[in-house]
N, C-alpha and C. Protein backbone atom coordinates (compact mmCIF):
# COMPACT_ATOMS: atom_id res chain seq x y z
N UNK A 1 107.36 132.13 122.55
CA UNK A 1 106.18 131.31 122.57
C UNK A 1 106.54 129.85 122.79
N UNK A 2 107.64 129.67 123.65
CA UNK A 2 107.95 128.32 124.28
C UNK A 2 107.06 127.74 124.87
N UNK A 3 106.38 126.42 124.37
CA UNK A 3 106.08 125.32 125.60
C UNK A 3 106.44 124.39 126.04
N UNK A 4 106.19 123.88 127.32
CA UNK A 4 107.33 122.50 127.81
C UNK A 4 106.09 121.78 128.53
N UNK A 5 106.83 120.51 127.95
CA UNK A 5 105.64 119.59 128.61
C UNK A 5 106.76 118.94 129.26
N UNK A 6 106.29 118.76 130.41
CA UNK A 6 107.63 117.81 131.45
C UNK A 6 106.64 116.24 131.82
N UNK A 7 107.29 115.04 131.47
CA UNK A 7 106.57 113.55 131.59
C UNK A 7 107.44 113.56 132.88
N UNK A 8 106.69 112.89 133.81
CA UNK A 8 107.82 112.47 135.36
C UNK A 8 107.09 111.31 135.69
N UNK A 9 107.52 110.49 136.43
CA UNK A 9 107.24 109.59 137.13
C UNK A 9 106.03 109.64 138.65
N UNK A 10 105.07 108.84 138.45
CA UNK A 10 103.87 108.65 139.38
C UNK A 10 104.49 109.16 140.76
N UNK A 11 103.94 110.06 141.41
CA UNK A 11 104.67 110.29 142.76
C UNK A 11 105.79 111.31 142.59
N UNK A 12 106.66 111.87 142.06
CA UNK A 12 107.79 112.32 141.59
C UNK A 12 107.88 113.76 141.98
N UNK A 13 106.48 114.50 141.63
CA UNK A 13 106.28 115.79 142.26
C UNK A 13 105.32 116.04 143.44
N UNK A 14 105.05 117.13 143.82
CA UNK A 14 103.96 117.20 144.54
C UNK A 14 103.58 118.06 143.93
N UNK A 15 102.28 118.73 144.32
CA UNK A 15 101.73 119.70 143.88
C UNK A 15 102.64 121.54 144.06
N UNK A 16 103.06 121.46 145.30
CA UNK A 16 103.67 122.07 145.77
C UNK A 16 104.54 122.26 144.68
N UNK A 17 105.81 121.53 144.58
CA UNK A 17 106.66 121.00 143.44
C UNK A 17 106.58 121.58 142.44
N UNK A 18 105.09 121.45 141.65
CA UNK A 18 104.87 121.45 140.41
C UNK A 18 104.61 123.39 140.24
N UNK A 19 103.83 123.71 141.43
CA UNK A 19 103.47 125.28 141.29
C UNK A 19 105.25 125.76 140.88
N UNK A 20 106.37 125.43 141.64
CA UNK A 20 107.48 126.07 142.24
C UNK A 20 108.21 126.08 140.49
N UNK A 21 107.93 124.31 140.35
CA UNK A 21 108.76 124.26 138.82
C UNK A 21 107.90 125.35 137.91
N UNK A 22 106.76 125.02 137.94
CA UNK A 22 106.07 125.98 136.67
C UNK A 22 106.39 127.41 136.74
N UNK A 23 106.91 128.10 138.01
CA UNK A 23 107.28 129.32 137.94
C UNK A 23 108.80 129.63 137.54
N UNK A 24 109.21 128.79 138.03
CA UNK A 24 111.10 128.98 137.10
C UNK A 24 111.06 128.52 135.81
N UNK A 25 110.32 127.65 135.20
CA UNK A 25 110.35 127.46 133.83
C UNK A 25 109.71 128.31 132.83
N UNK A 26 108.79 128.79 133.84
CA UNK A 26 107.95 130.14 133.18
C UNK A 26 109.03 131.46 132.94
N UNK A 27 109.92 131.47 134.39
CA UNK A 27 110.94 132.58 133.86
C UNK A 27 111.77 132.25 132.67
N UNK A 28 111.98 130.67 132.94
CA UNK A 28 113.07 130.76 131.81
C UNK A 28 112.43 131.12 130.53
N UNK A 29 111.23 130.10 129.94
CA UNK A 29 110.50 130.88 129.35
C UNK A 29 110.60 132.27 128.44
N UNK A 30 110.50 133.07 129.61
CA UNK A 30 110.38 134.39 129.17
C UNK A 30 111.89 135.21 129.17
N UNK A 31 112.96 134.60 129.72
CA UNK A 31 114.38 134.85 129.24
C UNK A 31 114.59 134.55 127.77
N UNK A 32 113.92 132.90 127.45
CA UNK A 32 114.00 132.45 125.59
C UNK A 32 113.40 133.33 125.26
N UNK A 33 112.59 134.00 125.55
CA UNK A 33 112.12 134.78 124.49
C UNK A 33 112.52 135.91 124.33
N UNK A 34 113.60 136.59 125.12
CA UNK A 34 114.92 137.63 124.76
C UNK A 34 114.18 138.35 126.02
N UNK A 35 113.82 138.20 127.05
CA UNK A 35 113.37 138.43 128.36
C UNK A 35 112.38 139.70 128.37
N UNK A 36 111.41 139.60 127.84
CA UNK A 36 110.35 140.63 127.78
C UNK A 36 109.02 140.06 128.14
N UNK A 37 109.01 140.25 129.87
CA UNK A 37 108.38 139.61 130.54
C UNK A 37 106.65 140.53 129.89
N UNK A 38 106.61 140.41 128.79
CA UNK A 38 105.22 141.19 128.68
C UNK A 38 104.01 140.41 129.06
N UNK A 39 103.02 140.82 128.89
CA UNK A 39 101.71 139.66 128.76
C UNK A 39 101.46 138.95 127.84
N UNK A 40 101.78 139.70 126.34
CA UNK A 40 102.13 138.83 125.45
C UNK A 40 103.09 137.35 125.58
N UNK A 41 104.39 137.69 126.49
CA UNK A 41 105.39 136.71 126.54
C UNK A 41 104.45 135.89 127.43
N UNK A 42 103.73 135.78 128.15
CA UNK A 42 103.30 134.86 129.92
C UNK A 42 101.82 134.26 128.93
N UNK A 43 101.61 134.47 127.86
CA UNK A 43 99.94 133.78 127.41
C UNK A 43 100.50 132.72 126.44
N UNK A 44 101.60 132.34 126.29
CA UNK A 44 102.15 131.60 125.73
C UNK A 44 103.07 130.31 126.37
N UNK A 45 103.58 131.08 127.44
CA UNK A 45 104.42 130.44 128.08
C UNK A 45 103.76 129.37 129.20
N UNK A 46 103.36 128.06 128.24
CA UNK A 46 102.65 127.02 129.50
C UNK A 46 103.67 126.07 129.53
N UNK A 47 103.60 125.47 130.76
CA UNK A 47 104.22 124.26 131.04
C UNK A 47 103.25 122.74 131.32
N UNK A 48 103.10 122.30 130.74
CA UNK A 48 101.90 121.12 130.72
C UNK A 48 102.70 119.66 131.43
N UNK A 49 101.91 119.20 132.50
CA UNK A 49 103.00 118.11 132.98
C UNK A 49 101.92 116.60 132.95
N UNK A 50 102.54 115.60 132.46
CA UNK A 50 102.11 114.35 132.34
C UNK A 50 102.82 113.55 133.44
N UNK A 51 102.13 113.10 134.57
CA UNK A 51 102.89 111.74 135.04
C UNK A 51 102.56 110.39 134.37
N UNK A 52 103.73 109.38 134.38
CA UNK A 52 103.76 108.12 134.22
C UNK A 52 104.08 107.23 135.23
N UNK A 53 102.78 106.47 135.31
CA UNK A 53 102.41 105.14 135.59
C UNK A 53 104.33 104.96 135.76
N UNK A 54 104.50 104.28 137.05
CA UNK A 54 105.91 103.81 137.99
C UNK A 54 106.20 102.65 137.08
N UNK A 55 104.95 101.62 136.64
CA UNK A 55 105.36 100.26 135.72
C UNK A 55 105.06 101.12 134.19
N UNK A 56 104.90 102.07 133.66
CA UNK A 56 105.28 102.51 132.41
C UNK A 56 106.11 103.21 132.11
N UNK A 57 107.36 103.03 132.84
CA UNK A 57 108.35 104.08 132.00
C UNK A 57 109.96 102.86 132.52
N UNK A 58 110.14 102.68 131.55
CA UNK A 58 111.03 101.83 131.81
C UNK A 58 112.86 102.56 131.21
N UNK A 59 113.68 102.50 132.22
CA UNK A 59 114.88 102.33 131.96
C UNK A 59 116.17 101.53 132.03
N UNK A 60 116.65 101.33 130.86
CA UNK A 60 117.52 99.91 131.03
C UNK A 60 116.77 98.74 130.96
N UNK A 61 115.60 99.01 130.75
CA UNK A 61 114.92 97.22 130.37
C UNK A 61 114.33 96.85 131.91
N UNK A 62 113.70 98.02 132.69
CA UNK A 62 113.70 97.87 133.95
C UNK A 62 112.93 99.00 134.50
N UNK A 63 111.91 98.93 135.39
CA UNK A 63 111.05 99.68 136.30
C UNK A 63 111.40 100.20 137.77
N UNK A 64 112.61 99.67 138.11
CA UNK A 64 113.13 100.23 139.75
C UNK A 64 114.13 101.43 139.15
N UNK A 65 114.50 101.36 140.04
CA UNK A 65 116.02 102.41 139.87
C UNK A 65 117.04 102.19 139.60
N UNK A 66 117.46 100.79 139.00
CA UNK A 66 118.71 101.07 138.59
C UNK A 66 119.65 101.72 138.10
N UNK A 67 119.28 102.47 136.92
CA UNK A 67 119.22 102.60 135.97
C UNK A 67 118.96 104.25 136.26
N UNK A 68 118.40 104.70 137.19
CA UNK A 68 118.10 106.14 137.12
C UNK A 68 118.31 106.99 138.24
N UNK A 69 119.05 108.28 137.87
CA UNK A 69 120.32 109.07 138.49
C UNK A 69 119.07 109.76 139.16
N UNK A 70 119.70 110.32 140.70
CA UNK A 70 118.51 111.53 140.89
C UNK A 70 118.22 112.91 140.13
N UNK A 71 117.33 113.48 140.19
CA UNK A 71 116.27 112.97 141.14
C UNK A 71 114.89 112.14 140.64
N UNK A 72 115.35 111.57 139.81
CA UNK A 72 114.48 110.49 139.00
C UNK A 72 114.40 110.97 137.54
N UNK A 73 113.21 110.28 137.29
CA UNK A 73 112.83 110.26 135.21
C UNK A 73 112.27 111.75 135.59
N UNK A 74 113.03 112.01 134.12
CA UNK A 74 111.64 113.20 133.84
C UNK A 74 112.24 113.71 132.48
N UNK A 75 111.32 113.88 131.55
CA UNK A 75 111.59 114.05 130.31
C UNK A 75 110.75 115.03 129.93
N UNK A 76 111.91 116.19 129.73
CA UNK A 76 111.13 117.65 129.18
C UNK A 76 111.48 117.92 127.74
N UNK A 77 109.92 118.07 127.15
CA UNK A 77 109.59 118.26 125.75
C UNK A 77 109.47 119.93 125.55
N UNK A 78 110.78 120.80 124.85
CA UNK A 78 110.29 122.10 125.09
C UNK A 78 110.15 122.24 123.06
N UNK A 79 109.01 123.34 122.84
CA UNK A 79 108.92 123.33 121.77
C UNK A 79 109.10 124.86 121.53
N UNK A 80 109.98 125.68 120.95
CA UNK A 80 109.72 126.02 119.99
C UNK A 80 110.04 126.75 118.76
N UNK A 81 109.57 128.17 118.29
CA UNK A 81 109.84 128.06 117.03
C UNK A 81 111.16 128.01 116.12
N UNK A 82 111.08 127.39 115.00
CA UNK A 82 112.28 127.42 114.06
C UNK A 82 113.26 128.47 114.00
N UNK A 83 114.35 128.52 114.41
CA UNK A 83 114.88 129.90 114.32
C UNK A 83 115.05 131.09 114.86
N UNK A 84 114.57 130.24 116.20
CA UNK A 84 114.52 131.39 117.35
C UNK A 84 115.75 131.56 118.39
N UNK A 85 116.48 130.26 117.98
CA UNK A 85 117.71 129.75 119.20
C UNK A 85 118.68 129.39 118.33
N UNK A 86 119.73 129.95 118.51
CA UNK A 86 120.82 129.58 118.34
C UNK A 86 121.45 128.93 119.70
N UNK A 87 122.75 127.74 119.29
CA UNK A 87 123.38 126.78 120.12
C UNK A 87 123.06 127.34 121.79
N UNK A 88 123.91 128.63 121.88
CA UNK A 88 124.10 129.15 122.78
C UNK A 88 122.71 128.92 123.81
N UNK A 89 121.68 129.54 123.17
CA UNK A 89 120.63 129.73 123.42
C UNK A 89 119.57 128.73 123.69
N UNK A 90 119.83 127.46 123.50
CA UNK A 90 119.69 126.11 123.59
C UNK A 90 119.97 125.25 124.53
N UNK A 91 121.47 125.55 124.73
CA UNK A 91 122.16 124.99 126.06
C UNK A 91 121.67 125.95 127.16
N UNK A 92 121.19 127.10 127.28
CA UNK A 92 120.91 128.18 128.30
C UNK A 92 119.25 126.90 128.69
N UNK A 93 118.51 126.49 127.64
CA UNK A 93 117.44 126.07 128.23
C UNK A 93 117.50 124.95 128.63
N UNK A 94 118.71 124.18 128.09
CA UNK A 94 118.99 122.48 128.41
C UNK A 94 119.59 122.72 129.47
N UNK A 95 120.33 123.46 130.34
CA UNK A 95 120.69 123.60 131.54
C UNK A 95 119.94 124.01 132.55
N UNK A 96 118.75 125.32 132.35
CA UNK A 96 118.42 125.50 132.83
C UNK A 96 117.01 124.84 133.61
N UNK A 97 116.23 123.82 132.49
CA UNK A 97 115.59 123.17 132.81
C UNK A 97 116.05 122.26 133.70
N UNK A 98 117.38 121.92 133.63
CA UNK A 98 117.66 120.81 134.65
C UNK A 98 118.23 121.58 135.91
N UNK A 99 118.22 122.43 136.01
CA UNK A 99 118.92 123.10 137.21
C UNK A 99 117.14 123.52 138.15
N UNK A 100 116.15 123.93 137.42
CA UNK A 100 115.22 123.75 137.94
C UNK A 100 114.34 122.78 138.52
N UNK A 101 114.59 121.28 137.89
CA UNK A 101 114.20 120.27 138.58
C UNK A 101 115.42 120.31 139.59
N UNK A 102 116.14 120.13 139.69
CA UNK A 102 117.12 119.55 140.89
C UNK A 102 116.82 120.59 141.98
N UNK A 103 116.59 121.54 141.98
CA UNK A 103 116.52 122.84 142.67
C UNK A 103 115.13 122.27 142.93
N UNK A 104 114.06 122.18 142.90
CA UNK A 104 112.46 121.84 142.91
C UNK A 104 112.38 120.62 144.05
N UNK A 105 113.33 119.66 143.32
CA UNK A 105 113.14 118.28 143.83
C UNK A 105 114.51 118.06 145.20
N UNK A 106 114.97 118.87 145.51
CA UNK A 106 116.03 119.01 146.45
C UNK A 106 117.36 118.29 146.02
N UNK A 107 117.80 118.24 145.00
CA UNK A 107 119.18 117.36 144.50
C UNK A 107 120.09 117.94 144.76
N UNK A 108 121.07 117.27 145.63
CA UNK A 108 122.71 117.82 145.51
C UNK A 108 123.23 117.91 144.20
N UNK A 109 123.50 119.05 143.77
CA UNK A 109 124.46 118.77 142.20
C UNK A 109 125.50 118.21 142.01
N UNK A 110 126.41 118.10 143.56
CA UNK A 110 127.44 118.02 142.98
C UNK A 110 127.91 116.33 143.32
N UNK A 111 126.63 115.70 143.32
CA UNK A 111 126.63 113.92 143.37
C UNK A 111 126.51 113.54 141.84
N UNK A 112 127.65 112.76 141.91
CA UNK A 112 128.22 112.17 140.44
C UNK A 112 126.73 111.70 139.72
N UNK A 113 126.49 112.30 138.54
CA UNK A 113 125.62 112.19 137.73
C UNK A 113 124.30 112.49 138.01
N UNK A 114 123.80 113.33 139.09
CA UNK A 114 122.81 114.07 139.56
C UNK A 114 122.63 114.49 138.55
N UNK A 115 121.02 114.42 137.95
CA UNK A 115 120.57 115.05 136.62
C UNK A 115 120.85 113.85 135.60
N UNK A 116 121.16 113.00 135.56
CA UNK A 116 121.56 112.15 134.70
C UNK A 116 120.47 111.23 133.94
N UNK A 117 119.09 111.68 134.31
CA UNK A 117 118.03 110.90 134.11
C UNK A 117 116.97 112.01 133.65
N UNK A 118 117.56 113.16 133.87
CA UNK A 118 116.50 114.28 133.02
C UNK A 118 116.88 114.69 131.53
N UNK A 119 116.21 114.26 130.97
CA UNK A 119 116.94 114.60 129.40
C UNK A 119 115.33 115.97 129.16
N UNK A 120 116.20 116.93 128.02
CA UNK A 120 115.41 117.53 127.75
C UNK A 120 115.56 117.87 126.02
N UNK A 121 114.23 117.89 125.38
CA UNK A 121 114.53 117.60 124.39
C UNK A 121 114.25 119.09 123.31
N UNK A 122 114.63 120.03 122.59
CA UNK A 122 113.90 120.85 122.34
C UNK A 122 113.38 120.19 120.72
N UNK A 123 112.40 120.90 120.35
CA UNK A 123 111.62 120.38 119.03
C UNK A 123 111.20 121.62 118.76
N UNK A 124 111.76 122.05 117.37
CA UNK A 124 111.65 123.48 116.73
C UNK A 124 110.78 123.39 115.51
N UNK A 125 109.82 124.20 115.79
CA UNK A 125 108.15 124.13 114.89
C UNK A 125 108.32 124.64 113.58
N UNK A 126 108.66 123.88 112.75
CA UNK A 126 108.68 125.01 111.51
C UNK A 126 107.73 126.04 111.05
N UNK A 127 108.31 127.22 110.32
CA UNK A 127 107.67 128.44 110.28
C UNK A 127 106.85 128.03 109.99
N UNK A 128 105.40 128.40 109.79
CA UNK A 128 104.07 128.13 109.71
C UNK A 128 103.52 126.98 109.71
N UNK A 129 103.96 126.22 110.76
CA UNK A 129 103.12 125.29 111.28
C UNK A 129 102.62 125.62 112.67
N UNK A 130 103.02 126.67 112.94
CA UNK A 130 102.46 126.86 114.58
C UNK A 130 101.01 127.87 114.12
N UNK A 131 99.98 127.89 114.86
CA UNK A 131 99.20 128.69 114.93
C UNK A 131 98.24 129.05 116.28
N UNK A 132 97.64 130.17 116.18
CA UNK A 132 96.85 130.19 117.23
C UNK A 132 95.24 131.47 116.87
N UNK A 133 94.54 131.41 117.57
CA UNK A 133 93.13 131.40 117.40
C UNK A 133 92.63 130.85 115.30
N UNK A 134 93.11 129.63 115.17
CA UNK A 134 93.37 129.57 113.75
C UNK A 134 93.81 129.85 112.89
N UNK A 135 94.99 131.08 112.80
CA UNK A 135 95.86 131.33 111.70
C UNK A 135 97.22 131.07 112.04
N UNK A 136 97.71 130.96 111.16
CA UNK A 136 99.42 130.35 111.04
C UNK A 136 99.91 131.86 111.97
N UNK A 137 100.77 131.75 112.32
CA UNK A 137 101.36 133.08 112.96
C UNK A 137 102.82 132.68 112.71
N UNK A 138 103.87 133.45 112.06
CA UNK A 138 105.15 133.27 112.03
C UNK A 138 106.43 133.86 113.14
N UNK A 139 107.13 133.55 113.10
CA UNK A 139 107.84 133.94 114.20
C UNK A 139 108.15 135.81 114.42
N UNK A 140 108.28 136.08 113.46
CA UNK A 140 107.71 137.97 113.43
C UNK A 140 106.81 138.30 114.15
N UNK A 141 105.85 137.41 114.34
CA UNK A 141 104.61 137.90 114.61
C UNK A 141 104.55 137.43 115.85
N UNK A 142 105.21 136.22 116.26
CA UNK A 142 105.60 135.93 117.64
C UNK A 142 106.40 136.47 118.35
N UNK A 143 107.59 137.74 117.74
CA UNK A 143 108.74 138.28 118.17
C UNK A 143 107.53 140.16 118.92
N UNK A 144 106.85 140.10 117.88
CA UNK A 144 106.30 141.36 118.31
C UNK A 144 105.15 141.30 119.45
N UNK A 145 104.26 140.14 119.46
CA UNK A 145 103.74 139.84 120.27
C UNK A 145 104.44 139.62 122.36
N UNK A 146 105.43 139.01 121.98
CA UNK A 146 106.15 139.11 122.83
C UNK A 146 107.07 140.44 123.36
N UNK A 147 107.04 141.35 122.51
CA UNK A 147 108.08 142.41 122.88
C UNK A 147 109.00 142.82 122.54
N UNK A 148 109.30 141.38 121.81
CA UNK A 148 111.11 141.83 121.12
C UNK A 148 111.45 142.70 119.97
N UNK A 149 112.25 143.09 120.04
CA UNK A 149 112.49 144.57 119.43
C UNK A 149 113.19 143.63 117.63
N UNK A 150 112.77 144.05 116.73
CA UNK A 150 112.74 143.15 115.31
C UNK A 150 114.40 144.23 115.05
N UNK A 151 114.52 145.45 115.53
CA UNK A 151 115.71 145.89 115.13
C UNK A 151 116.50 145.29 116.21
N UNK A 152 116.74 144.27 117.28
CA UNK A 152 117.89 144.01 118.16
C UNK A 152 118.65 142.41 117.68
N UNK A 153 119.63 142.59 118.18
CA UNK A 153 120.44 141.54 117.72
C UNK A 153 119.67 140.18 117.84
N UNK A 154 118.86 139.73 118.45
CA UNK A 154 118.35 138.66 118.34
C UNK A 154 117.88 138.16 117.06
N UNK A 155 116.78 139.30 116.63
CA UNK A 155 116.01 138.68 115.92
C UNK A 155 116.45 139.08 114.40
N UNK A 156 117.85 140.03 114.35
CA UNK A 156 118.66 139.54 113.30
C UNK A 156 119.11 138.82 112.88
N UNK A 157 119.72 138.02 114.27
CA UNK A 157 120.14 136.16 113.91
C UNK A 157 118.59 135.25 113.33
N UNK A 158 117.71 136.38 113.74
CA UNK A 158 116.30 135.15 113.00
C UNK A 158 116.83 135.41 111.68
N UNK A 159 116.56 136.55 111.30
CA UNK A 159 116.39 136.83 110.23
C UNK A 159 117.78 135.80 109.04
N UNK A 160 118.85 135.82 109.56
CA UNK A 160 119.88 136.05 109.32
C UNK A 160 119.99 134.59 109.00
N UNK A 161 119.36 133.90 109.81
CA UNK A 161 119.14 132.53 109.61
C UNK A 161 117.62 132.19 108.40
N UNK A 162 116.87 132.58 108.41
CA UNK A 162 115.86 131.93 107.79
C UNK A 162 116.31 133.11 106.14
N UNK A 163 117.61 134.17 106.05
CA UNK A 163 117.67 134.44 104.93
C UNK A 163 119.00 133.50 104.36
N UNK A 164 119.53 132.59 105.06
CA UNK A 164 120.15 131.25 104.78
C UNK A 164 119.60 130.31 104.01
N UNK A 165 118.21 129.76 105.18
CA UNK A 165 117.56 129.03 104.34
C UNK A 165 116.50 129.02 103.34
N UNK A 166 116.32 130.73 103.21
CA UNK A 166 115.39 130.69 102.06
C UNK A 166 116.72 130.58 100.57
N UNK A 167 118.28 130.93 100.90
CA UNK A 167 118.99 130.93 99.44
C UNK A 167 118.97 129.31 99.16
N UNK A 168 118.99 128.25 100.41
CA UNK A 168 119.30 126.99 100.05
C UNK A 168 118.20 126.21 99.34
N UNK A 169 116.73 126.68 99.33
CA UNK A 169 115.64 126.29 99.52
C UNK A 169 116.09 126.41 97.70
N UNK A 170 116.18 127.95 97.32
CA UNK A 170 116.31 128.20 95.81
C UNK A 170 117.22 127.77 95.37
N UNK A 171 118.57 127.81 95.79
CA UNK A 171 119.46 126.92 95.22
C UNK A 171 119.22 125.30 95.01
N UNK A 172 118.65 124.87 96.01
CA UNK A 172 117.88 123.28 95.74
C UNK A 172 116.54 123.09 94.79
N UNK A 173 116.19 124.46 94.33
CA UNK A 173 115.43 124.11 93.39
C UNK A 173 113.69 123.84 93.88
N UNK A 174 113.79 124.38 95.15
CA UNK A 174 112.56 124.26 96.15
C UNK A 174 111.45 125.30 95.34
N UNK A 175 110.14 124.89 95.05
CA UNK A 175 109.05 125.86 94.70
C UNK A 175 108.99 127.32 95.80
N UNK A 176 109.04 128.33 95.18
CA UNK A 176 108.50 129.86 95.69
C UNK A 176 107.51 129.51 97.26
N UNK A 177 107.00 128.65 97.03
CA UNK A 177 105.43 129.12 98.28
C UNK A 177 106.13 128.04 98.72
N UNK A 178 107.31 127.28 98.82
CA UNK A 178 107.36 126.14 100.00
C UNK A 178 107.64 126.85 101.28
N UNK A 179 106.67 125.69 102.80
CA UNK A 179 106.39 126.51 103.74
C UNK A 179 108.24 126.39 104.30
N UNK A 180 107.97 126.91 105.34
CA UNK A 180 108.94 127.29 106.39
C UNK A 180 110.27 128.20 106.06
N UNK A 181 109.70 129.29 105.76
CA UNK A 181 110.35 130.71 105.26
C UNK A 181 109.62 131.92 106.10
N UNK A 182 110.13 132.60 106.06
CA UNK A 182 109.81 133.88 106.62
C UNK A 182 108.68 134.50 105.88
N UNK A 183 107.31 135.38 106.14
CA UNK A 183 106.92 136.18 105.28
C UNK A 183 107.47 137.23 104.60
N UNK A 184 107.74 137.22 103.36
CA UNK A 184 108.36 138.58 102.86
C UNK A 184 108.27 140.00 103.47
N UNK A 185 106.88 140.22 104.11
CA UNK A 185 107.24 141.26 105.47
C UNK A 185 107.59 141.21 106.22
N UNK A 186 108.13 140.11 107.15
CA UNK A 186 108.92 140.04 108.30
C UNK A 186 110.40 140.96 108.18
């Protein structure tokens, strides 16, 4: 249940562009989510794009190009849930997002610091703060929705991880109902 909002610069895409990126980010997308291209995985998976104003985005204290590697600004916000990615699995989307702009926007890769101006940032939702048609939905409930199998290695490392931080939560002396834990049925 990844979303990415990509900010770029006024002019930066075309429309064209933007259909081409939204479909490779949509795959990647649905690779983060342990590749279960279901319908469940694709009603989740949006890519929302903001351009900025050419005099509002400044780098280096500066509005031309100095300062910025091809194929220009673009700053992708991918969100999501707590505990769904390990390192590995992280760098698969921090690369891959940038291999899809350069690929989109026609960039040679192998020009010194090509990509050097796309940062991408991921931001991981803690457990029950995400929701949708109004109820909290936890990542269980996002793993089944999507397809993923709760007995495969993936979503053991969920587990495996949020039964980490529910011992640290008690060892720190954290109250029973504090959020961002797993439901005891997950």
């Amino acid at each position: 249940m990844p979303i990415m909002k990509v900010h770029y610069t006024e002019g930066s895409l075309t429309d064209a562009q933007k259909a081409d990126l939204s479909a490779r980010l949509t795959d990647l997308m649905i690779q983060m989510e342990g590749g279960a291209g279901t319908d469940g995985g694709h009603v989740f998976a949006w890519v929302i794009y903001e351009e900025i104003g050419k005099d509002n985005w400044w780098a280096g204290g500066r509005t031309d190009q100095r300062y910025v590697r091809p194929p220009g600004r673009f700053l992708v916000d991918v969100r999501i849930p707590e505990g769904y990615m390990n390192t590995q699995h992280k760098n698969e989307v921090q690369t891959g997002v940038n291999a899809a702009i350069m690929a989109v926007t026609g960039q040679d890769t192998t020009v010194d610091n090509a990509g050097g101006s796309t940062q991408v940032i991921i931001d991981e939702v803690t457990e029950g703060n995400w929701a949708a048609a109004g109820k909290p939905i936890s990542i269980a409930s996002i793993a089944g929705s999507v397809g993923l199998a709760k007995t495969g290695e993936r979503f053991a490392w969920v587990k495996a991880y949020f039964a980490a931080k529910a011992r640290e939560y008690k060892s720190a002396g954290y109250p029973s109902d504090t959020g961002g834990l797993l439901p005891p049925s997950a």
